[in-house]
C-alpha atoms as a PDB file:
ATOM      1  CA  UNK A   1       0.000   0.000   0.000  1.00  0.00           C
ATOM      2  CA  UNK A   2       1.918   3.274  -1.083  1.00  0.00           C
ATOM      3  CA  UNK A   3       0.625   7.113   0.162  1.00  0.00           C
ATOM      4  CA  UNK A   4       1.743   9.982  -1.615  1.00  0.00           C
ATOM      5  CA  UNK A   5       1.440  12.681  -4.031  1.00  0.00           C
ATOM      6  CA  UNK A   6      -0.132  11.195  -7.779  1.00  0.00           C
ATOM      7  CA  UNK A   7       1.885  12.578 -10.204  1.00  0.00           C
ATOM      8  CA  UNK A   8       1.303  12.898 -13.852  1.00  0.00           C
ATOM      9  CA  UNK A   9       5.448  12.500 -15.364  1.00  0.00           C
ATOM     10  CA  UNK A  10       5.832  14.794 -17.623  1.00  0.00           C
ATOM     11  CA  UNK A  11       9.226  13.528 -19.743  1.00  0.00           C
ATOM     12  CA  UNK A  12      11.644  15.539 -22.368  1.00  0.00           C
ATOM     13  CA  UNK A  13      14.826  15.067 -23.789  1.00  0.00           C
ATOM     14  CA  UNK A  14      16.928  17.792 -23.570  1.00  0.00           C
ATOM     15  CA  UNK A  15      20.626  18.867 -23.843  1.00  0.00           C
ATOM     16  CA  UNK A  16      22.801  21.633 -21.478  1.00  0.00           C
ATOM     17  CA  UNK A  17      22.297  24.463 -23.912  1.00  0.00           C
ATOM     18  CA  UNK A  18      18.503  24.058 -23.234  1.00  0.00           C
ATOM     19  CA  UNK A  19      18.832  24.069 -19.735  1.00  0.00           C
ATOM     20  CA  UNK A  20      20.992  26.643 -19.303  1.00  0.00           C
ATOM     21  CA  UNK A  21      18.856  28.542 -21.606  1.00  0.00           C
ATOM     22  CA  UNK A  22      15.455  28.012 -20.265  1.00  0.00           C
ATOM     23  CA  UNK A  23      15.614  26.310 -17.118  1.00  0.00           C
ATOM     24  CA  UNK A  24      17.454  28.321 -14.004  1.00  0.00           C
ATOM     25  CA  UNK A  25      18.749  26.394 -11.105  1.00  0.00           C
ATOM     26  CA  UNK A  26      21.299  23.975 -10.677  1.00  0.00           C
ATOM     27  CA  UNK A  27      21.266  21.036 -12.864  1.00  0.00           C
ATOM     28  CA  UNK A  28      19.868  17.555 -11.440  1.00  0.00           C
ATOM     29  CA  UNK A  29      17.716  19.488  -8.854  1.00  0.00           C
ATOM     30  CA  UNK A  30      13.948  19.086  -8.282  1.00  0.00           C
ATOM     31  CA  UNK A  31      12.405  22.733  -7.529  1.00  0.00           C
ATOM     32  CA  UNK A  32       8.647  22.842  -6.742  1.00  0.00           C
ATOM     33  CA  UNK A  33       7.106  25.418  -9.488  1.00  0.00           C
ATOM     34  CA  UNK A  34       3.541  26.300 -10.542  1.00  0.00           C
ATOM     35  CA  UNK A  35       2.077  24.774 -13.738  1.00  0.00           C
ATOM     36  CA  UNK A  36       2.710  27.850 -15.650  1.00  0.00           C
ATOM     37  CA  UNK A  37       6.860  27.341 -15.538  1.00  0.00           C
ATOM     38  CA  UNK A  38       5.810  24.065 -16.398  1.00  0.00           C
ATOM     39  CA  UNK A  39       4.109  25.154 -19.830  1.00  0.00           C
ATOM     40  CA  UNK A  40       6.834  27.886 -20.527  1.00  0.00           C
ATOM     41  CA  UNK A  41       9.420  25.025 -20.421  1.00  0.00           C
ATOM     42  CA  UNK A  42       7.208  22.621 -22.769  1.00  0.00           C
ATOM     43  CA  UNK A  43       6.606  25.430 -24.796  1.00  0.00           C
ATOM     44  CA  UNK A  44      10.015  26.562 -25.489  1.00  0.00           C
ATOM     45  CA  UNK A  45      10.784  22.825 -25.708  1.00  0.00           C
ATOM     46  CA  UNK A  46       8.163  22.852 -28.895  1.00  0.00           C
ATOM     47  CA  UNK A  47       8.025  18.261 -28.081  1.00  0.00           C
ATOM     48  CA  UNK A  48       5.212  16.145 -27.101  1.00  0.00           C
ATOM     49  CA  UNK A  49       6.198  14.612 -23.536  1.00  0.00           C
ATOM     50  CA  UNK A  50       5.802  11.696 -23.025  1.00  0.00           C
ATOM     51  CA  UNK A  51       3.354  10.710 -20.071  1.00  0.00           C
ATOM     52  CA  UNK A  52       3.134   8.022 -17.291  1.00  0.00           C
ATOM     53  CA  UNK A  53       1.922   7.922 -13.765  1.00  0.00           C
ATOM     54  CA  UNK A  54       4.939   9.197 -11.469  1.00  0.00           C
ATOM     55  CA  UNK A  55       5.288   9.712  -7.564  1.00  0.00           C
ATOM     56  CA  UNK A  56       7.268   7.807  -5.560  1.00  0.00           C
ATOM     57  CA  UNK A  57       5.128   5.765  -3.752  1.00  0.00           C
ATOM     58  CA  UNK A  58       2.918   5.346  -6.599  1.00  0.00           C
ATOM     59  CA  UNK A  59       5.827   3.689  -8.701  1.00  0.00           C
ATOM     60  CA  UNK A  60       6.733   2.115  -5.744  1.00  0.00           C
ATOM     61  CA  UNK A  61       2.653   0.430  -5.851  1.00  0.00           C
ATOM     62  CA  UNK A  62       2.156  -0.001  -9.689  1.00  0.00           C
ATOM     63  CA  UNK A  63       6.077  -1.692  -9.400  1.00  0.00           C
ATOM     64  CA  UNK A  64       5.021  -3.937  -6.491  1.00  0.00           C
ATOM     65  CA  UNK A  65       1.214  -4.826  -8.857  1.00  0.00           C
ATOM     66  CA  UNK A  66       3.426  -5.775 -11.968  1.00  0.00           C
ATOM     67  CA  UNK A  67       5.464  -8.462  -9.779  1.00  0.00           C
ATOM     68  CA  UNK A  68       2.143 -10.374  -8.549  1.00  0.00           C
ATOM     69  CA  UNK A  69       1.551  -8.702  -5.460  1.00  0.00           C
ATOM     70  CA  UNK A  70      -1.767  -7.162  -4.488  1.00  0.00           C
ATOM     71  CA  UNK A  71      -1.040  -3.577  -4.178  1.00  0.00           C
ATOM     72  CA  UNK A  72      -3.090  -0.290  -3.664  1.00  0.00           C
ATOM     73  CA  UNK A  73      -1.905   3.105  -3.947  1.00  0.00           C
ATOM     74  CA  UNK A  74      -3.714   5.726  -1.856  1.00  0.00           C
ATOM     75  CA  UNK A  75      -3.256  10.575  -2.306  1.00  0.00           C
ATOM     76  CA  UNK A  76      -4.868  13.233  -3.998  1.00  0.00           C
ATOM     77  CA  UNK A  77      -6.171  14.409  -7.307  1.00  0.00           C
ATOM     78  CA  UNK A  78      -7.860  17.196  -8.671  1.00  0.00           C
ATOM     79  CA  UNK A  79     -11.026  16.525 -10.819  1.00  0.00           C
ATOM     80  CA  UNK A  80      -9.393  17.337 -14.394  1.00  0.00           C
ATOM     81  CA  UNK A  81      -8.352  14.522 -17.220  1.00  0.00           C
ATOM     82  CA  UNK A  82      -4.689  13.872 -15.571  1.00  0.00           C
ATOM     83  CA  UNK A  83      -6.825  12.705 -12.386  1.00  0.00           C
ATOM     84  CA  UNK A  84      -8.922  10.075 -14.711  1.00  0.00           C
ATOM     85  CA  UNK A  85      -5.609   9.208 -16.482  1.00  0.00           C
ATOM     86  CA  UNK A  86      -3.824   8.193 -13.235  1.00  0.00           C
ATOM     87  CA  UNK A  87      -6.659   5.970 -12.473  1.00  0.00           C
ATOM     88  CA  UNK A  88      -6.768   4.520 -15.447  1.00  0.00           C
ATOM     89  CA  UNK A  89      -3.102   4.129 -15.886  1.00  0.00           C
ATOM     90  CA  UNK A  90      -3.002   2.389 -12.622  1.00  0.00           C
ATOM     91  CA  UNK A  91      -5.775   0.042 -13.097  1.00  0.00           C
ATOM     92  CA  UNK A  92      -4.520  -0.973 -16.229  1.00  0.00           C
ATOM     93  CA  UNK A  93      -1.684  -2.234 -14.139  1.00  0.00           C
ATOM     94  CA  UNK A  94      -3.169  -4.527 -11.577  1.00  0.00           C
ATOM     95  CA  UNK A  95      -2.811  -1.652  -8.828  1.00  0.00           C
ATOM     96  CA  UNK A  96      -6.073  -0.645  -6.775  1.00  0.00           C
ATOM     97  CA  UNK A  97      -6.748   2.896  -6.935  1.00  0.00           C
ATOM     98  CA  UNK A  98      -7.679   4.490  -3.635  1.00  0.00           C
ATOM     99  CA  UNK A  99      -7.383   8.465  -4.679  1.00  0.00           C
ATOM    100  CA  UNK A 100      -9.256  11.127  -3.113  1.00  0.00           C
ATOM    101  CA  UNK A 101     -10.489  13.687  -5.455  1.00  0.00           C
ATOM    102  CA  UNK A 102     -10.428  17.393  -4.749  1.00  0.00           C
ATOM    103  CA  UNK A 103     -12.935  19.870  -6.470  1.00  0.00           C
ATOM    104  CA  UNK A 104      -9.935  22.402  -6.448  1.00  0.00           C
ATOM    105  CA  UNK A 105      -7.030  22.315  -7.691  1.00  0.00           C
ATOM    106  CA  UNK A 106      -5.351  20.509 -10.618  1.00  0.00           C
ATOM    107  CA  UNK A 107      -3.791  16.809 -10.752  1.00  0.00           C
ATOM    108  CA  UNK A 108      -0.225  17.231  -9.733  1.00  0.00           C
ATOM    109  CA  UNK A 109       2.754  16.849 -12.686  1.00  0.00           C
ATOM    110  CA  UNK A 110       6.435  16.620 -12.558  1.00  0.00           C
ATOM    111  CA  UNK A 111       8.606  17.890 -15.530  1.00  0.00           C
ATOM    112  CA  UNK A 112      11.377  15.639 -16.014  1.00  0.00           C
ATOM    113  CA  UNK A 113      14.256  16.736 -18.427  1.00  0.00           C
ATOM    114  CA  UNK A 114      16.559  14.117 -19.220  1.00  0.00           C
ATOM    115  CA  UNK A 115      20.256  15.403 -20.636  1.00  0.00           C
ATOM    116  CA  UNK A 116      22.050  13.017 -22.734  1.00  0.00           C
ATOM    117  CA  UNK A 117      24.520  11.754 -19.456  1.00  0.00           C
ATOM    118  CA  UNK A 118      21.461  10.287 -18.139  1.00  0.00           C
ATOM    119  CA  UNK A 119      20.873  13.286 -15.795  1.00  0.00           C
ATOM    120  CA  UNK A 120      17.105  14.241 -15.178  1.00  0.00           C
ATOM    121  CA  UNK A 121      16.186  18.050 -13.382  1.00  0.00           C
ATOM    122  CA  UNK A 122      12.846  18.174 -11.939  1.00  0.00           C
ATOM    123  CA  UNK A 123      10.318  20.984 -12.149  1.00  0.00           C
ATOM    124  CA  UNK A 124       7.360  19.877 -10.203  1.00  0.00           C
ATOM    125  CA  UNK A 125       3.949  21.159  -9.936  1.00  0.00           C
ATOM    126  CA  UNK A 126       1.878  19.346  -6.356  1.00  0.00           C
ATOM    127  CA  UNK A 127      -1.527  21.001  -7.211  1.00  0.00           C
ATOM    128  CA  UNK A 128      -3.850  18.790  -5.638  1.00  0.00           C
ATOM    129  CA  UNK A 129      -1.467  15.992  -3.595  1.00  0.00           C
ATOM    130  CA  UNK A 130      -0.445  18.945  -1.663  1.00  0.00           C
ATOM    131  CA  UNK A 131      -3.366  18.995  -0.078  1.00  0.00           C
ATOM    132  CA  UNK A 132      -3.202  15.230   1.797  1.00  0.00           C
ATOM    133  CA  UNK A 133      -3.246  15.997   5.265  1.00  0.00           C
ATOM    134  CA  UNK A 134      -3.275  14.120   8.509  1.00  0.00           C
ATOM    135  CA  UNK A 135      -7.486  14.166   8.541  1.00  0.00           C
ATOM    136  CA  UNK A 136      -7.270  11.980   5.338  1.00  0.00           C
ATOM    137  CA  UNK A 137      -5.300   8.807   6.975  1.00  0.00           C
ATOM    138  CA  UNK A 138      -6.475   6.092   9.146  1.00  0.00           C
ATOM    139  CA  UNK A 139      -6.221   2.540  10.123  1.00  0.00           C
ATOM    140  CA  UNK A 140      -8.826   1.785   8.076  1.00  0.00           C
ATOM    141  CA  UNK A 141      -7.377   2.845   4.988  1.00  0.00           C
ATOM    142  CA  UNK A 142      -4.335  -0.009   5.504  1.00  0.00           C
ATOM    143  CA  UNK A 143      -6.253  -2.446   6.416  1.00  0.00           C
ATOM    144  CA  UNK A 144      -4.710  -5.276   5.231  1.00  0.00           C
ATOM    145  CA  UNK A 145      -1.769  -4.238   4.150  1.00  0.00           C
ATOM    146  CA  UNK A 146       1.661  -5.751   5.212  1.00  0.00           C
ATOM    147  CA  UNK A 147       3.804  -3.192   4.109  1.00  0.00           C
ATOM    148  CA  UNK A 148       2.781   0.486   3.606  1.00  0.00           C
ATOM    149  CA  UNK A 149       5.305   2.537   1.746  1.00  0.00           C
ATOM    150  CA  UNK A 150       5.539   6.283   2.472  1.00  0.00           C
ATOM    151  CA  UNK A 151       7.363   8.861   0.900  1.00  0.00           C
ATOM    152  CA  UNK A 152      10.357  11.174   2.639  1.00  0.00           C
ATOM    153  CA  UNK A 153       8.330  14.152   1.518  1.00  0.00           C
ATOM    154  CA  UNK A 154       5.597  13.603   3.659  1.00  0.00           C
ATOM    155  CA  UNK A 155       7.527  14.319   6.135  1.00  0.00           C
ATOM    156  CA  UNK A 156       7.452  18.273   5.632  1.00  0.00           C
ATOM    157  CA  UNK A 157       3.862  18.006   7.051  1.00  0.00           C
ATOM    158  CA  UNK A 158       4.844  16.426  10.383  1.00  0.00           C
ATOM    159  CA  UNK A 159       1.218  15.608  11.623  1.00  0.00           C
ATOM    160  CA  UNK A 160       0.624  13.949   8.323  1.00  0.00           C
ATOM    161  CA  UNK A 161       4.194  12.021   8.373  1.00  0.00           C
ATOM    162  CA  UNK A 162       3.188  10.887  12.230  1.00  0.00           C
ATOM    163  CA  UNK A 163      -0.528   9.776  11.160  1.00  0.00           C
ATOM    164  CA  UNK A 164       0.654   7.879   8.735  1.00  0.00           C
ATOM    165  CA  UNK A 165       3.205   6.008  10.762  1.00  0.00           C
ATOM    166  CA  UNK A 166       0.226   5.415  13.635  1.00  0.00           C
ATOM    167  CA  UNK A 167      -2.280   4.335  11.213  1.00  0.00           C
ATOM    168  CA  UNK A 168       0.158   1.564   9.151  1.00  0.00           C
ATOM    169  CA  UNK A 169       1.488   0.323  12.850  1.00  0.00           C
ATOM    170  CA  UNK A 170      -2.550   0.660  14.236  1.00  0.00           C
ATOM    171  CA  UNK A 171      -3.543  -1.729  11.184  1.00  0.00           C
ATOM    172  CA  UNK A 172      -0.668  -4.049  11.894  1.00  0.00           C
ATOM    173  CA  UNK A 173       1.560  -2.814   8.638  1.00  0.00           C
ATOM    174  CA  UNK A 174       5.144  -2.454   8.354  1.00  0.00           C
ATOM    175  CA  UNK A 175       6.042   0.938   7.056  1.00  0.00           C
ATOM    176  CA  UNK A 176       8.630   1.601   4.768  1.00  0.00           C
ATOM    177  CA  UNK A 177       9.985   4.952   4.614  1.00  0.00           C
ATOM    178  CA  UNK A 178      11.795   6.290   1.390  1.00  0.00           C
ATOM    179  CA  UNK A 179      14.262   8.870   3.020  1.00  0.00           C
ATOM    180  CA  UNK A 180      13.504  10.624  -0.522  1.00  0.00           C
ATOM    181  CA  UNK A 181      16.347  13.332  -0.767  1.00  0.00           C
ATOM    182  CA  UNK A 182      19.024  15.081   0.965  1.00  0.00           C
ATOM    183  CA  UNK A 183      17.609  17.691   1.423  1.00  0.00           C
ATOM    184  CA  UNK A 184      14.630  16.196   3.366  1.00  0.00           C
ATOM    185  CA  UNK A 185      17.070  14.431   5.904  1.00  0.00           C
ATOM    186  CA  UNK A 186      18.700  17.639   6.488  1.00  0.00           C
ATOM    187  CA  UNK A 187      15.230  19.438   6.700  1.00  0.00           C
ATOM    188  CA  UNK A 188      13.457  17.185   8.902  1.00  0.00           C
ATOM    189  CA  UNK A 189      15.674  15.648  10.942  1.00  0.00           C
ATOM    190  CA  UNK A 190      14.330  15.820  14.049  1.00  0.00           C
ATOM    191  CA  UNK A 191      10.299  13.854  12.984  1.00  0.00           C
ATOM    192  CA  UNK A 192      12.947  11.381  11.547  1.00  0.00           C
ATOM    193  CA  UNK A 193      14.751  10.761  14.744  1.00  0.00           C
ATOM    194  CA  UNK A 194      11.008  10.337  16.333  1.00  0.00           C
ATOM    195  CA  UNK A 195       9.652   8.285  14.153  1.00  0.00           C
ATOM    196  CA  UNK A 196      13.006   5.762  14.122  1.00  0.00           C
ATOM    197  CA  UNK A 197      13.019   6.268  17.688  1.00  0.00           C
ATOM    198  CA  UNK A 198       9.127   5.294  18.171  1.00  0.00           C
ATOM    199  CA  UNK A 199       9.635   2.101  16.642  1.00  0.00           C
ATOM    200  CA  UNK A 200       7.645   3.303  13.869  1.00  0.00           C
ATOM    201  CA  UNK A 201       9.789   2.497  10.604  1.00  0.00           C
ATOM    202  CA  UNK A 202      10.157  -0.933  10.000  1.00  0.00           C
ATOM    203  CA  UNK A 203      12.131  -0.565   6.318  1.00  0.00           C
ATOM    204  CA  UNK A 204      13.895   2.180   5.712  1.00  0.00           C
ATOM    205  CA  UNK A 205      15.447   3.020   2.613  1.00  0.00           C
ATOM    206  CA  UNK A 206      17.778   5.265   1.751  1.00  0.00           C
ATOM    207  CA  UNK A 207      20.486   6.572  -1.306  1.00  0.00           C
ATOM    208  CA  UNK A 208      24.163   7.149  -1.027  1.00  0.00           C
ATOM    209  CA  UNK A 209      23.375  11.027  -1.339  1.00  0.00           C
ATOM    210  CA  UNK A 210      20.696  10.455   1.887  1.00  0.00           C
ATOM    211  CA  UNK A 211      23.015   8.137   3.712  1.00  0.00           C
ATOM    212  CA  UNK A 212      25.574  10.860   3.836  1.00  0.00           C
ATOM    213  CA  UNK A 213      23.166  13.498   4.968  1.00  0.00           C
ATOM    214  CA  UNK A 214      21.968  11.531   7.906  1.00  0.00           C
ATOM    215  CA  UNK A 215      25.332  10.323   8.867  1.00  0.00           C
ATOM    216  CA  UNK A 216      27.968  13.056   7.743  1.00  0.00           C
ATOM    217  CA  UNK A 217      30.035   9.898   6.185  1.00  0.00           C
ATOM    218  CA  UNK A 218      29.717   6.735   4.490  1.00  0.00           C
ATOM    219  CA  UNK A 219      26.554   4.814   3.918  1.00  0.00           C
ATOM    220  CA  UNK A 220      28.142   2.039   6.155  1.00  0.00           C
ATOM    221  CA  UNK A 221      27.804   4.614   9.366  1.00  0.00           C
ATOM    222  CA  UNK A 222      24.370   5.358   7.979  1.00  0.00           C
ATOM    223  CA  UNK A 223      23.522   2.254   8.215  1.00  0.00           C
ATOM    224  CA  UNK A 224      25.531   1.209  11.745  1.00  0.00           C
ATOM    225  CA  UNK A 225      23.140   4.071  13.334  1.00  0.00           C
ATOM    226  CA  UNK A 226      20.032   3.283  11.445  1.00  0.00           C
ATOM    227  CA  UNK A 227      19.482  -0.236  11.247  1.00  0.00           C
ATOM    228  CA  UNK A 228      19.275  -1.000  15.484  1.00  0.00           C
ATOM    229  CA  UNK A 229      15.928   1.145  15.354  1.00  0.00           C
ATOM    230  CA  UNK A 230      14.641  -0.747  12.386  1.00  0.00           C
ATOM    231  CA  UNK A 231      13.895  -4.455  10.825  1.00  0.00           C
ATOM    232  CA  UNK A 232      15.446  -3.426   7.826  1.00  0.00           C
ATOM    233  CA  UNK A 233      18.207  -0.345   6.619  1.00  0.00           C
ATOM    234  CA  UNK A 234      18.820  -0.214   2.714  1.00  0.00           C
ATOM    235  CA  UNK A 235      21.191   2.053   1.562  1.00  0.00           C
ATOM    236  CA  UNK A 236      20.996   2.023  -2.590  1.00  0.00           C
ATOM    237  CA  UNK A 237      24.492   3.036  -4.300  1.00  0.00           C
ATOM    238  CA  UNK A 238      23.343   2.766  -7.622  1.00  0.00           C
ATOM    239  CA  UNK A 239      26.091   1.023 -10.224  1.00  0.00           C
ATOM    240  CA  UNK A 240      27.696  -0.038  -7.135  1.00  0.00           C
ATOM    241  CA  UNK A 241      24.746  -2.076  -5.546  1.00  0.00           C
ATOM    242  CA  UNK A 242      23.377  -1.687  -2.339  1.00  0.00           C
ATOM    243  CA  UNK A 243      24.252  -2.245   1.107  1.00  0.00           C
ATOM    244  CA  UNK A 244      21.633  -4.080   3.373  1.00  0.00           C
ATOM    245  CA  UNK A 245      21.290  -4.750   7.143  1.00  0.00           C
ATOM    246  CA  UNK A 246      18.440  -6.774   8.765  1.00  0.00           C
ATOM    247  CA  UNK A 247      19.484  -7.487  12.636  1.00  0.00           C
ATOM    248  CA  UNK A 248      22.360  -9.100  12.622  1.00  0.00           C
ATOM    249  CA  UNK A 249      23.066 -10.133   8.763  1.00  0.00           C
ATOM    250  CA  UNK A 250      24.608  -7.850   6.735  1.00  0.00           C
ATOM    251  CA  UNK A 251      24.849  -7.994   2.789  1.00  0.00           C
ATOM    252  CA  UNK A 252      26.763  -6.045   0.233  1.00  0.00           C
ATOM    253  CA  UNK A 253      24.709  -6.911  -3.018  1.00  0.00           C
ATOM    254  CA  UNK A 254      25.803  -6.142  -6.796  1.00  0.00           C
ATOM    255  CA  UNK A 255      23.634  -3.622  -9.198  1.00  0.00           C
ATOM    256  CA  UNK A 256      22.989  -5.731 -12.375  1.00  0.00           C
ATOM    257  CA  UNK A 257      24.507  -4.525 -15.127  1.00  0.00           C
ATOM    258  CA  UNK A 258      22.361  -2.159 -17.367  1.00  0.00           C
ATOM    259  CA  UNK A 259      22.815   0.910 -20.332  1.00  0.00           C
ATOM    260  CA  UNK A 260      21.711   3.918 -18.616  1.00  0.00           C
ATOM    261  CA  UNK A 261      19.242   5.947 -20.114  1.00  0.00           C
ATOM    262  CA  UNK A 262      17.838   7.955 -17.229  1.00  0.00           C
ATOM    263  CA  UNK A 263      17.649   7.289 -13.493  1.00  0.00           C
ATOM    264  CA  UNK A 264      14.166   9.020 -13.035  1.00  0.00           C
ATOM    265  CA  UNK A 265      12.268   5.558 -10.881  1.00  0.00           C
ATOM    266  CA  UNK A 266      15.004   3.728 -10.908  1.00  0.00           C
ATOM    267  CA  UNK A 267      15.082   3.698  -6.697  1.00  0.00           C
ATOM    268  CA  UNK A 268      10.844   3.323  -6.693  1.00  0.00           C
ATOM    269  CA  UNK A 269      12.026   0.240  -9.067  1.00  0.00           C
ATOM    270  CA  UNK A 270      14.352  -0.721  -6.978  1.00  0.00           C
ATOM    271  CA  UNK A 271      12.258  -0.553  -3.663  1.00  0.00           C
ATOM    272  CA  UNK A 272       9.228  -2.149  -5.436  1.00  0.00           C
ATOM    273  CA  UNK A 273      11.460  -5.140  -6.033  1.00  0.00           C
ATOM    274  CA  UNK A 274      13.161  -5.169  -2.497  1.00  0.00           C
ATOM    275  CA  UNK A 275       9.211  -5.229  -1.293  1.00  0.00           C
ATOM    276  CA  UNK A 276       8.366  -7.572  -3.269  1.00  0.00           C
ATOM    277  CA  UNK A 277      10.815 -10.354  -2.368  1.00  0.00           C
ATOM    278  CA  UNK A 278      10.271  -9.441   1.478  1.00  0.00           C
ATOM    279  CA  UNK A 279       6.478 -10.431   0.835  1.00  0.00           C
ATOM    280  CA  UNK A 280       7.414 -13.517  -0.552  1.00  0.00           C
ATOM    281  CA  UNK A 281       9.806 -14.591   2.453  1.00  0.00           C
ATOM    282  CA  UNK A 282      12.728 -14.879   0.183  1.00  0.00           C
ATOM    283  CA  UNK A 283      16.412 -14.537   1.800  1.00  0.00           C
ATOM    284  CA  UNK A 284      17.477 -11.141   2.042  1.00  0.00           C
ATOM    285  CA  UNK A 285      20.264 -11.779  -1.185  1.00  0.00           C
ATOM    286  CA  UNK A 286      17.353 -12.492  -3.569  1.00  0.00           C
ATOM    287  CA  UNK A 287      15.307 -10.078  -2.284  1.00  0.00           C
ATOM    288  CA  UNK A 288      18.149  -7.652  -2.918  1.00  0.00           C
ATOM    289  CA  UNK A 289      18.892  -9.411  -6.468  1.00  0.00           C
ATOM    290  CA  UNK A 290      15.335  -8.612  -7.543  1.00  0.00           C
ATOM    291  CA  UNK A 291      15.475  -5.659  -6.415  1.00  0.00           C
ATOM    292  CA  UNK A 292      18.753  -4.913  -8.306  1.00  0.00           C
ATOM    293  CA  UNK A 293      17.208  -5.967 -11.441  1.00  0.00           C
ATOM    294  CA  UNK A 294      14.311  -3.701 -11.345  1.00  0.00           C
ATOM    295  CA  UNK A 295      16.485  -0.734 -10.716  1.00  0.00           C
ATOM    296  CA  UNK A 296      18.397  -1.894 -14.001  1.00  0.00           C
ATOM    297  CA  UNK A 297      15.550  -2.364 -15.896  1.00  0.00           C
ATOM    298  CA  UNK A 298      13.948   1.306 -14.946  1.00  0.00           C
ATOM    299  CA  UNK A 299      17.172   2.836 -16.342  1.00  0.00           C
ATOM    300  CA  UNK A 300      17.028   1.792 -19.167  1.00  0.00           C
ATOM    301  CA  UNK A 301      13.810   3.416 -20.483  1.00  0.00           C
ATOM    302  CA  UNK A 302      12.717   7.144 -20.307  1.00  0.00           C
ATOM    303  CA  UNK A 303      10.427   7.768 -17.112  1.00  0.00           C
ATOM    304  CA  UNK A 304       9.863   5.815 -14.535  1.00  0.00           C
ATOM    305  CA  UNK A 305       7.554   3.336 -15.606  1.00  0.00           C
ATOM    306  CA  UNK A 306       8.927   0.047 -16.510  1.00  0.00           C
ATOM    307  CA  UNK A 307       7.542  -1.809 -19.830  1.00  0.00           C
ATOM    308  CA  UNK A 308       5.323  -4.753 -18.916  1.00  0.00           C
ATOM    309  CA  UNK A 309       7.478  -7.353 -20.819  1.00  0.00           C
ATOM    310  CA  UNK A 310      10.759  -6.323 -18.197  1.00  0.00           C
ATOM    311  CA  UNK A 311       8.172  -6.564 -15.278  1.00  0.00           C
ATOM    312  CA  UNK A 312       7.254 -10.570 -16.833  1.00  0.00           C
ATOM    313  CA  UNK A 313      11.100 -11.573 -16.833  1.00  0.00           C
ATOM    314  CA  UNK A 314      11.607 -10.135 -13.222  1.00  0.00           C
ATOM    315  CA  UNK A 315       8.718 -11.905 -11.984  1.00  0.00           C
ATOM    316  CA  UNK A 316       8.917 -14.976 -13.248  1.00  0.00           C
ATOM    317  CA  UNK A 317      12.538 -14.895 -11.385  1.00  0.00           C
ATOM    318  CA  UNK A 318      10.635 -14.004  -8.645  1.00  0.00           C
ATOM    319  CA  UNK A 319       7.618 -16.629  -8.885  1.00  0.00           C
ATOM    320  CA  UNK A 320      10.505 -19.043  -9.584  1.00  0.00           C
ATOM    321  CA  UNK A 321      12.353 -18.682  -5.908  1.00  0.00           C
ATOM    322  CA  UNK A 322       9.265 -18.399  -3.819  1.00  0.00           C
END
């Protein structure tokens, strides 16, 4: 069960020169914008994006559905065509829609321009999945669910990121937190210490960038500080692998080898994969092997969505060890 923002992906190709040109901020960033920037950039651009559901959690869900498990993604919409597109994008997918539709406000979008090195800077618009507050979560709405995935964002709204975290452990859920980006560890520190400390994150899941920000140093003292208040610390390194800690066992597990494209989903991939292989009760390697091969497949396509056929190989890997 993921909870988030719904996100329409909005996805260009792009080089420097057009960046430089018509995009100001530091390449590789994500700056929140309203949906006019958003048409100024397509504009200029003069290309048709092209468009998938996005959102963290969401990918995380719709990645989760296309493996064989039953999956439901839960935020908010507006009541325009991108709303009735989400739905229908993540039916079409096997994953249970649970949105929330607001009269106001528009369907959220993210503009994601991917340079030739792989690189993808963010412009994104919230509209409507702003707007998921704490009144909008309860027990009820994770009922049985074994794993609910939230994203790091949330965790600018405090109450919301503490309702969440009550409701998932009040309907007997493991949460899995997505530490999202630096910037949000360095921002929000202190609900993250309370929510570790609370014995309220059972999974949490983290990138080298994040593991640095939360320890000052490498993701292996991330990890040493994180993983005694969890079940599970995973600290994604991307070509590198991952590095894993569940209790006792530690693991140090390979990336699979992959042409990169663009990295946009490649962690939600990754986690969805992780997430599933914990649901099936494989050992922590495979989990982490089909995990890795998610990640690989999701960077090799533009956006985040990965094409049904990759999905089929992965799970029949999966289906095959459980």
């Amino acid at each position: 069960m993921g909870i988030g923002s719904p996100l329409v992906d909005l996805c260009i190709q792009v080089d420097d020169a057009f960046l430089n040109e018509h995009v100001p901020g530091a390449k590789g960033g994500m700056e929140l914008v309203g949906p006019e920037v958003i048409a100024k950039i397509l504009a200029a651009h003069g290309g048709m994006p092209s468009q998938a559901p996005g959102g963290a959690a969401c990918n995380v869900s719709t990645g989760t559905a296309n493996l064989g498990i039953r999956s439901a993604f839960s935020g908010i919409t507006g009541d325009d065509d991108l709303a009735e597109y989400m739905r229908m994008s993540l039916a079409m997918q096997g994953c249970k829609t649970l949105l929330i539709e607001r009269q106001t406000g528009h369907t959220g979008r993210v503009l994601a321009m991917i340079t030739p090195d792989a690189q993808r800077t963010f412009r994104t618009c919230l509209g409507a999945a702003g707007s998921l507050h704490a009144g909008d979560v309860s027990p009820q709405l994770f009922a049985g669910a074994r794993y609910v995935i939230m994203e790091g964002y949330s965790l600018y709204d405090h109450g919301l990121a503490r309702a969440i975290a009550r409701a998932a452990k009040e309907a007997g859920a493991i949460l899995a937190l997505d530490f999202a980006a630096h910037e949000v560890v360095r921002n929000n520190r202190a609900v993250l210490d309370e929510l570790l400390q609370g014995g309220l994150v059972g999974v949490a899941l983290l990138n080298q960038d994040e593991a640095a920000a939360w320890s000052g140093g490498s993701p292996l003292a991330a990890i040493d500080e994180i993983a005694p208040r969890v079940q599970l610390v995973a600290v994604k390194l991307g070509a590198d692998g991952a590095m894993l800690a569940r209790g006792a066992e530690r693991l140090r597990a390979p990336a699979q080898a992959a042409r990169a494209i663009d990295t946009n989903g490649a962690g939600d991939a990754w986690a969805a994969g992780l997430l599933a292989g914990l649901i099936r009760g494989l050992p922590l390697d495979r989990c982490a092997d089909i995990a890795a091969r998610a990640g690989a497949a999701a960077v090799e396509v533009v956006g985040a969505q990965v094409p049904r056929p990759r999905w089929q190989e992965i799970r029949g890997r999966l289906d095959a060890w459980s």
